[in-house]
PDB file of N, CA and C in Angstrom:
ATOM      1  N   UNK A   1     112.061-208.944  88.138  1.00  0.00           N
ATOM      2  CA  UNK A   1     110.785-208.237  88.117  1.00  0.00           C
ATOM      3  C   UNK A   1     109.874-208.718  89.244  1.00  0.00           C
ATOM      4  N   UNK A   2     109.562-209.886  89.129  1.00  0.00           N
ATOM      5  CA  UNK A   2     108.999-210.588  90.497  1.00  0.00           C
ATOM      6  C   UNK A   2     109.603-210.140  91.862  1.00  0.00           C
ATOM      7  N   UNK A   3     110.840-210.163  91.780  1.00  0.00           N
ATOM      8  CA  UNK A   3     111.061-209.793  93.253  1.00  0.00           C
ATOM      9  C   UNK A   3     111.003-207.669  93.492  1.00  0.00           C
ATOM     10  N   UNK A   4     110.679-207.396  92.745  1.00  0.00           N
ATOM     11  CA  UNK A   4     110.350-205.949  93.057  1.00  0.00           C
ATOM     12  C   UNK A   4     108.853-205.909  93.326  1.00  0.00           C
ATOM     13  N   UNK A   5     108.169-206.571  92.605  1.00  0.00           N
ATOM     14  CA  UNK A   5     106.407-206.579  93.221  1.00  0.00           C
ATOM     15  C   UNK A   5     106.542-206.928  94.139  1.00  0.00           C
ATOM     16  N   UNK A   6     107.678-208.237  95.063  1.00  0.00           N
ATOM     17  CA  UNK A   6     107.229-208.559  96.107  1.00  0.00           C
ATOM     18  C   UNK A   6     107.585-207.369  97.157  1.00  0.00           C
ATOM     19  N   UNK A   7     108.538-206.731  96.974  1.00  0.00           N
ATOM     20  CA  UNK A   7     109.319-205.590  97.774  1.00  0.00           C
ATOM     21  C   UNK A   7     108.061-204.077  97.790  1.00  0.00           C
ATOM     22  N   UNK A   8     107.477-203.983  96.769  1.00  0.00           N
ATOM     23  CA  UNK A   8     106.447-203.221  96.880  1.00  0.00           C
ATOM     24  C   UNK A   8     105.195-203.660  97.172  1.00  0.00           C
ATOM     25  N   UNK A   9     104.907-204.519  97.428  1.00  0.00           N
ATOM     26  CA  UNK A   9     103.725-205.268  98.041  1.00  0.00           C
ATOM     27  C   UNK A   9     103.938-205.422  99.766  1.00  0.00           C
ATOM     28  N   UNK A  10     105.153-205.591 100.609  1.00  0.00           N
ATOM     29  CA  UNK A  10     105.802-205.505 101.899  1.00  0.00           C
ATOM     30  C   UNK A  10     106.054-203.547 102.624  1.00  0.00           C
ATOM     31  N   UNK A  11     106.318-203.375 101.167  1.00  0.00           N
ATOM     32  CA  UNK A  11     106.614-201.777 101.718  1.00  0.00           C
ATOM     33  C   UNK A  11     104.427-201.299 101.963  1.00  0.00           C
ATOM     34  N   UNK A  12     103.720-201.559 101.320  1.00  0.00           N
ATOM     35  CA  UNK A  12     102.961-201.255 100.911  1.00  0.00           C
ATOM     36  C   UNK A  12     101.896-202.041 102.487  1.00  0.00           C
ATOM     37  N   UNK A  13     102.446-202.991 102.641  1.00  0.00           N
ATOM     38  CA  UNK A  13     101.881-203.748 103.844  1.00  0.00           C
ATOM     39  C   UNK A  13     102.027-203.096 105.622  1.00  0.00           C
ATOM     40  N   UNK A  14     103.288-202.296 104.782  1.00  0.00           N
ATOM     41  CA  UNK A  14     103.874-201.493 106.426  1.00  0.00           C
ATOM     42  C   UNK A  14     103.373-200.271 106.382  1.00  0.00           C
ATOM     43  N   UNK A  15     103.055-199.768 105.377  1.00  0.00           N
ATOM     44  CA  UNK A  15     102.198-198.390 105.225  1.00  0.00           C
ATOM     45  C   UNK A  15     100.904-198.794 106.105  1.00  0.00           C
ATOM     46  N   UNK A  16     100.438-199.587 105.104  1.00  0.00           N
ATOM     47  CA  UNK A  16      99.116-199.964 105.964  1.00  0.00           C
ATOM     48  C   UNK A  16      99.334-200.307 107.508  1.00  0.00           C
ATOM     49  N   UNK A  17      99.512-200.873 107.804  1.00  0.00           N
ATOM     50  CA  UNK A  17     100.065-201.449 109.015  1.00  0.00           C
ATOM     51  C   UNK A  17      99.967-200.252 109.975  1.00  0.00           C
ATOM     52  N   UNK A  18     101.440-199.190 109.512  1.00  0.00           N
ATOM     53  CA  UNK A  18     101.500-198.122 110.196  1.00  0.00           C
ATOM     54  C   UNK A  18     100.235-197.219 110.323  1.00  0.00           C
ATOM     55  N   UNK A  19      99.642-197.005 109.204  1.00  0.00           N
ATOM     56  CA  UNK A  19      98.193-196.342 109.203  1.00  0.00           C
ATOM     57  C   UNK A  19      96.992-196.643 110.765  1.00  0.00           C
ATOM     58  N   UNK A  20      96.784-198.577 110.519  1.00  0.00           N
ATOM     59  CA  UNK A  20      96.205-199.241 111.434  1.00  0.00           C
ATOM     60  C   UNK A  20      96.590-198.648 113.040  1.00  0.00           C
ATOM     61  N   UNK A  21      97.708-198.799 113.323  1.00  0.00           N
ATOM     62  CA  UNK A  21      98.561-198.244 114.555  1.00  0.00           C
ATOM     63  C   UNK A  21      98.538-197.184 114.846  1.00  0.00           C
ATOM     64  N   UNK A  22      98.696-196.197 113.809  1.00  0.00           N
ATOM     65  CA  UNK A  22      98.243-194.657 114.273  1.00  0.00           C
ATOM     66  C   UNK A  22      96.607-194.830 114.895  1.00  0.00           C
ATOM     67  N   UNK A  23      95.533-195.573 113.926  1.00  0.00           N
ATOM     68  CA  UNK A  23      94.728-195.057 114.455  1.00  0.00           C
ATOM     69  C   UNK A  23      94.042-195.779 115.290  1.00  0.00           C
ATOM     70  N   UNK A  24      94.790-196.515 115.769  1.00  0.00           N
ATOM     71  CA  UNK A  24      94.265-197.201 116.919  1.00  0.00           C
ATOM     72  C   UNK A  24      94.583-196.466 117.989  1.00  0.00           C
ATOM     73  N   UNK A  25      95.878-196.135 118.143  1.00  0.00           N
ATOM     74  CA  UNK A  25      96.120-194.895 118.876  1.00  0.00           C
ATOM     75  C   UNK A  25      95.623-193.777 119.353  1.00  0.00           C
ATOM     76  N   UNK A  26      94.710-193.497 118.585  1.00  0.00           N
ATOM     77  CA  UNK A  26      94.367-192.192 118.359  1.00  0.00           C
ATOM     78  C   UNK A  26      93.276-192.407 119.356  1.00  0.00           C
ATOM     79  N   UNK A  27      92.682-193.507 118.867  1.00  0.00           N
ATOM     80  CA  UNK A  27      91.149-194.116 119.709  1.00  0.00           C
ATOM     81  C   UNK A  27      91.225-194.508 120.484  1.00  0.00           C
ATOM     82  N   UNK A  28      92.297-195.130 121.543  1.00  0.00           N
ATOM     83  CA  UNK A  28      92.743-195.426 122.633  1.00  0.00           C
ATOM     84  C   UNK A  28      92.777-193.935 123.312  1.00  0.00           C
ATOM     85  N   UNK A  29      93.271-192.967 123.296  1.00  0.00           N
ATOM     86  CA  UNK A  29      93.224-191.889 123.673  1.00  0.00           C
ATOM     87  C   UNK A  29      92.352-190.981 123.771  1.00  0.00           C
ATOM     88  N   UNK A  30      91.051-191.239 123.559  1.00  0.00           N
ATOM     89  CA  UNK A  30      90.077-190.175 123.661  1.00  0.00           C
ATOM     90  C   UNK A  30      89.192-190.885 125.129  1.00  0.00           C
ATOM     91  N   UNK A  31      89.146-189.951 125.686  1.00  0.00           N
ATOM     92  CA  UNK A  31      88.413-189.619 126.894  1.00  0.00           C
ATOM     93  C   UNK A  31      86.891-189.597 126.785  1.00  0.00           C
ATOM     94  N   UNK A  32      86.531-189.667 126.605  1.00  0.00           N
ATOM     95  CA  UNK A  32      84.978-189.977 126.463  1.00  0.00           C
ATOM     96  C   UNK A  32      83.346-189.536 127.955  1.00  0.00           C
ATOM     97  N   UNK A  33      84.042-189.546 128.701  1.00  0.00           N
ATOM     98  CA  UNK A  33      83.339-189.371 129.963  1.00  0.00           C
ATOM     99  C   UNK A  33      83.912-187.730 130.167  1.00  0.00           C
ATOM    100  N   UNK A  34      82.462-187.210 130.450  1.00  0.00           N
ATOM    101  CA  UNK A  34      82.491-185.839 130.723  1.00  0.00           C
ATOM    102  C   UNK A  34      81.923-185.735 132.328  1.00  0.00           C
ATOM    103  N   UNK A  35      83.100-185.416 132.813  1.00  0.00           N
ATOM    104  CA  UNK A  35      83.006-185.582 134.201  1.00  0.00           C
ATOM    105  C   UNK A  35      82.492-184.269 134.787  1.00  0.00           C
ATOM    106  N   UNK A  36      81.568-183.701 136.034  1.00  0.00           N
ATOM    107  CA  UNK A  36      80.914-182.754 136.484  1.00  0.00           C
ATOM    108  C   UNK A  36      80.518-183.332 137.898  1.00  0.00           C
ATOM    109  N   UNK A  37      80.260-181.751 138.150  1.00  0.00           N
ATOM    110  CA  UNK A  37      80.085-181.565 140.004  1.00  0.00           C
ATOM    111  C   UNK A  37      78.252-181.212 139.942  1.00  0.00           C
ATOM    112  N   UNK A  38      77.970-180.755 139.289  1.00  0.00           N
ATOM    113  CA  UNK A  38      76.228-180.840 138.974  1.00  0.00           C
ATOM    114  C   UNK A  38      75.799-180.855 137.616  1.00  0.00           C
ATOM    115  N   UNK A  39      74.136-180.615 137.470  1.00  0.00           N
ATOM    116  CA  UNK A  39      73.434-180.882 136.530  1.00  0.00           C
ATOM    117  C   UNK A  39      73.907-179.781 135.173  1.00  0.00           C
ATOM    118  N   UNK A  40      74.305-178.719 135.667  1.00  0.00           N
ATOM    119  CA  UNK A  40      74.193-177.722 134.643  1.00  0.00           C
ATOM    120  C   UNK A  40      76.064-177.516 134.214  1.00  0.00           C
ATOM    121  N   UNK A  41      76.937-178.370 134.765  1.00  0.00           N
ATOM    122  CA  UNK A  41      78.380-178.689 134.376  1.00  0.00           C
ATOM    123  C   UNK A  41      78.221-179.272 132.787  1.00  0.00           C
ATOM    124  N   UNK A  42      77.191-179.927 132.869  1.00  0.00           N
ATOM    125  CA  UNK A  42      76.789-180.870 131.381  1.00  0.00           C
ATOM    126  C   UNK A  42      76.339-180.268 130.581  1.00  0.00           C
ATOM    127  N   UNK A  43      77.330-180.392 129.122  1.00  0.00           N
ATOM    128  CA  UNK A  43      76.437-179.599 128.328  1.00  0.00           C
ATOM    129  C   UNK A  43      75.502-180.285 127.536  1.00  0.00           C
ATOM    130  N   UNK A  44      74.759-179.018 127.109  1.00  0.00           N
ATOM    131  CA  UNK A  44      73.348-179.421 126.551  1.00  0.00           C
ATOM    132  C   UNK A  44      73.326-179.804 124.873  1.00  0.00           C
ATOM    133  N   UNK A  45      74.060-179.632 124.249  1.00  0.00           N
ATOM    134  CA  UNK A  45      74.269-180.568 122.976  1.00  0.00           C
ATOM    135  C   UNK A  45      74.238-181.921 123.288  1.00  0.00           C
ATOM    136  N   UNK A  46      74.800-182.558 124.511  1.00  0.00           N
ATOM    137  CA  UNK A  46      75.459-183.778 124.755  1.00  0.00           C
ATOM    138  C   UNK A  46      73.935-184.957 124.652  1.00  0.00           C
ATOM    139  N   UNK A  47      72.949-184.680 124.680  1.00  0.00           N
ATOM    140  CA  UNK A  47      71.538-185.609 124.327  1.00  0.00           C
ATOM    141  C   UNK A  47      70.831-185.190 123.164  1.00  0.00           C
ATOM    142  N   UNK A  48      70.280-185.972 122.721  1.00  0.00           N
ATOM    143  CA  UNK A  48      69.128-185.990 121.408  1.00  0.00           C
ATOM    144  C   UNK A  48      67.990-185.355 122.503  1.00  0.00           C
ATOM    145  N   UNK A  49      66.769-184.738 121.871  1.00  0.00           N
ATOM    146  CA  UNK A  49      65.690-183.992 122.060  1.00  0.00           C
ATOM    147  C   UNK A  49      65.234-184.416 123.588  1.00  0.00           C
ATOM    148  N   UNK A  50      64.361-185.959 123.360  1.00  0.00           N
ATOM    149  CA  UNK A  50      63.612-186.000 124.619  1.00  0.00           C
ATOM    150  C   UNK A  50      64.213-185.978 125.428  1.00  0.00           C
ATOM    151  N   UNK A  51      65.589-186.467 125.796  1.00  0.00           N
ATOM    152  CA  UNK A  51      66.815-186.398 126.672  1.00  0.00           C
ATOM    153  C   UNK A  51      67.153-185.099 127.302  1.00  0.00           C
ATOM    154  N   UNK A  52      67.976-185.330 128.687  1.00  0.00           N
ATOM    155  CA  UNK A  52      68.179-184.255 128.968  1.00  0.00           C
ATOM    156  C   UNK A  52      69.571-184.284 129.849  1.00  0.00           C
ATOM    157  N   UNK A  53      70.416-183.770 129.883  1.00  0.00           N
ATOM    158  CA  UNK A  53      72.385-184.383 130.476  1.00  0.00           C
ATOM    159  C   UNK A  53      72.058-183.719 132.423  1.00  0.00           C
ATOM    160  N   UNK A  54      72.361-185.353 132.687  1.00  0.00           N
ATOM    161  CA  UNK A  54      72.013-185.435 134.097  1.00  0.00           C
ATOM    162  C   UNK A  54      73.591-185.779 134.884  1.00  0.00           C
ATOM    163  N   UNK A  55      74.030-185.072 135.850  1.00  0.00           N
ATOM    164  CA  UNK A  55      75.148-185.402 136.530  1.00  0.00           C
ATOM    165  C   UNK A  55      74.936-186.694 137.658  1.00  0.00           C
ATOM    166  N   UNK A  56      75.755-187.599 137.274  1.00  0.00           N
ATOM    167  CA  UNK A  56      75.398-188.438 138.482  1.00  0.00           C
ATOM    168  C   UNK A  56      76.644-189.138 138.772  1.00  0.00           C
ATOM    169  N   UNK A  57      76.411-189.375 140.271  1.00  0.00           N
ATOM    170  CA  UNK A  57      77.197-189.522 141.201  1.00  0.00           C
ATOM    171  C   UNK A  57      77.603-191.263 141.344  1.00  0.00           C
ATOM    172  N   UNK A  58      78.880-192.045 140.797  1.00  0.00           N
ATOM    173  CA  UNK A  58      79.066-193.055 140.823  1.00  0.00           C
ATOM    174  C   UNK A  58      80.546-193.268 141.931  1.00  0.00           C
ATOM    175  N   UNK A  59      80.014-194.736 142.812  1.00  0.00           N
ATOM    176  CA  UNK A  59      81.107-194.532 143.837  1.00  0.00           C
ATOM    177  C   UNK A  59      81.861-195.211 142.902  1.00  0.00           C
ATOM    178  N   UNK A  60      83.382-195.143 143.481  1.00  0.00           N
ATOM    179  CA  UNK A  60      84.888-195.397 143.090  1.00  0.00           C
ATOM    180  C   UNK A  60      85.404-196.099 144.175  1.00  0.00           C
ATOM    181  N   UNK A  61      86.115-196.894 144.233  1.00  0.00           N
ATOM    182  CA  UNK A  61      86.604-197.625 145.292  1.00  0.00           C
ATOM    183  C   UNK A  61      88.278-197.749 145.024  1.00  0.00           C
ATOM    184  N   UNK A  62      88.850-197.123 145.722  1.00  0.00           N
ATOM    185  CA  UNK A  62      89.146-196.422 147.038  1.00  0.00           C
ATOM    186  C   UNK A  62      88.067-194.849 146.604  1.00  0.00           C
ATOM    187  N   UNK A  63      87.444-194.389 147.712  1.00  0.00           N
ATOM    188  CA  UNK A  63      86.838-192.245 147.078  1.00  0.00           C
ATOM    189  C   UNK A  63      87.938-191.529 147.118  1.00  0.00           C
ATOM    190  N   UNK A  64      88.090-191.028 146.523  1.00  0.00           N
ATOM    191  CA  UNK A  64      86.757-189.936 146.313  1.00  0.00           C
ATOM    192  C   UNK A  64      85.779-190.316 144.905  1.00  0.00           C
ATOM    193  N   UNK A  65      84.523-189.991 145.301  1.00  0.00           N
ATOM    194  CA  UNK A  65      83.488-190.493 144.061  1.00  0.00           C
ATOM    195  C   UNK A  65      83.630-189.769 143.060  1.00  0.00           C
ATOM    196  N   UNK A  66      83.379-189.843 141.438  1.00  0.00           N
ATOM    197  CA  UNK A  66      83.202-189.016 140.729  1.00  0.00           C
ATOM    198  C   UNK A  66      81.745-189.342 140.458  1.00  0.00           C
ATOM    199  N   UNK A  67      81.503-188.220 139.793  1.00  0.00           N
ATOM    200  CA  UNK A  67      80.511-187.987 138.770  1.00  0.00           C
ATOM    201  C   UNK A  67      80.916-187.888 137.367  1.00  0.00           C
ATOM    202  N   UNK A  68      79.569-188.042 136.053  1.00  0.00           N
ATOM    203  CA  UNK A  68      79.927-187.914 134.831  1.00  0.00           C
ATOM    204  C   UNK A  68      78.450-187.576 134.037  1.00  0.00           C
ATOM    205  N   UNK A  69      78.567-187.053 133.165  1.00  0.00           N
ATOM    206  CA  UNK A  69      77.401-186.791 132.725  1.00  0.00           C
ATOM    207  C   UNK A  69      76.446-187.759 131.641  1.00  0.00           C
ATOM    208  N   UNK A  70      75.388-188.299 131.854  1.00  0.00           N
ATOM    209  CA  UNK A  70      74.713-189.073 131.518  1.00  0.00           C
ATOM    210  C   UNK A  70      73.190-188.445 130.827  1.00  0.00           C
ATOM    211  N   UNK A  71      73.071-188.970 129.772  1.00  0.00           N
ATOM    212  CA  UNK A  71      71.426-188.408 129.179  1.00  0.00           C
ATOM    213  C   UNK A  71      70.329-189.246 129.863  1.00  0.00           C
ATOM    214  N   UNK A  72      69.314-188.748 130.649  1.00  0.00           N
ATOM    215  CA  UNK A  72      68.342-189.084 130.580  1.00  0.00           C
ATOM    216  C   UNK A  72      67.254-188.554 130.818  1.00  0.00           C
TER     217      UNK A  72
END
């Protein structure tokens, strides 16, 4: 009997486990920077009220520069 709790307590550890890994995954993979060539590329959901989504121009080393859209 003991050794079946322990066997379902290990199976039960790799579930989890696997769960953890998916979603780390998942979050490793999202892109987050909304990249644009001007002000109005940005959309306008992307700030709270007083804010306003500004394209700006950050160098890259080796260029070509990008831009990305930023609230302010």
């Amino acid at each position: 009997m003991q050794r079946l709790e322990n066997t379902t307590e290990v199976v039960m550890l790799i579930y989890v486990m696997i769960i953890f890994l998916c979603l780390l995954l998942v979050t490793m993979n999202v892109n987050a920077v909304i990249k644009c060539f001007q002000d109005s590329d940005c959309p306008k959901y992307m700030c709270m009220f007083p804010l306003k989504p500004k394209c700006v121009y950050i160098l890259v080393f080796p260029p070509p520069w990008t831009a990305q859209c930023i609230c302010d």
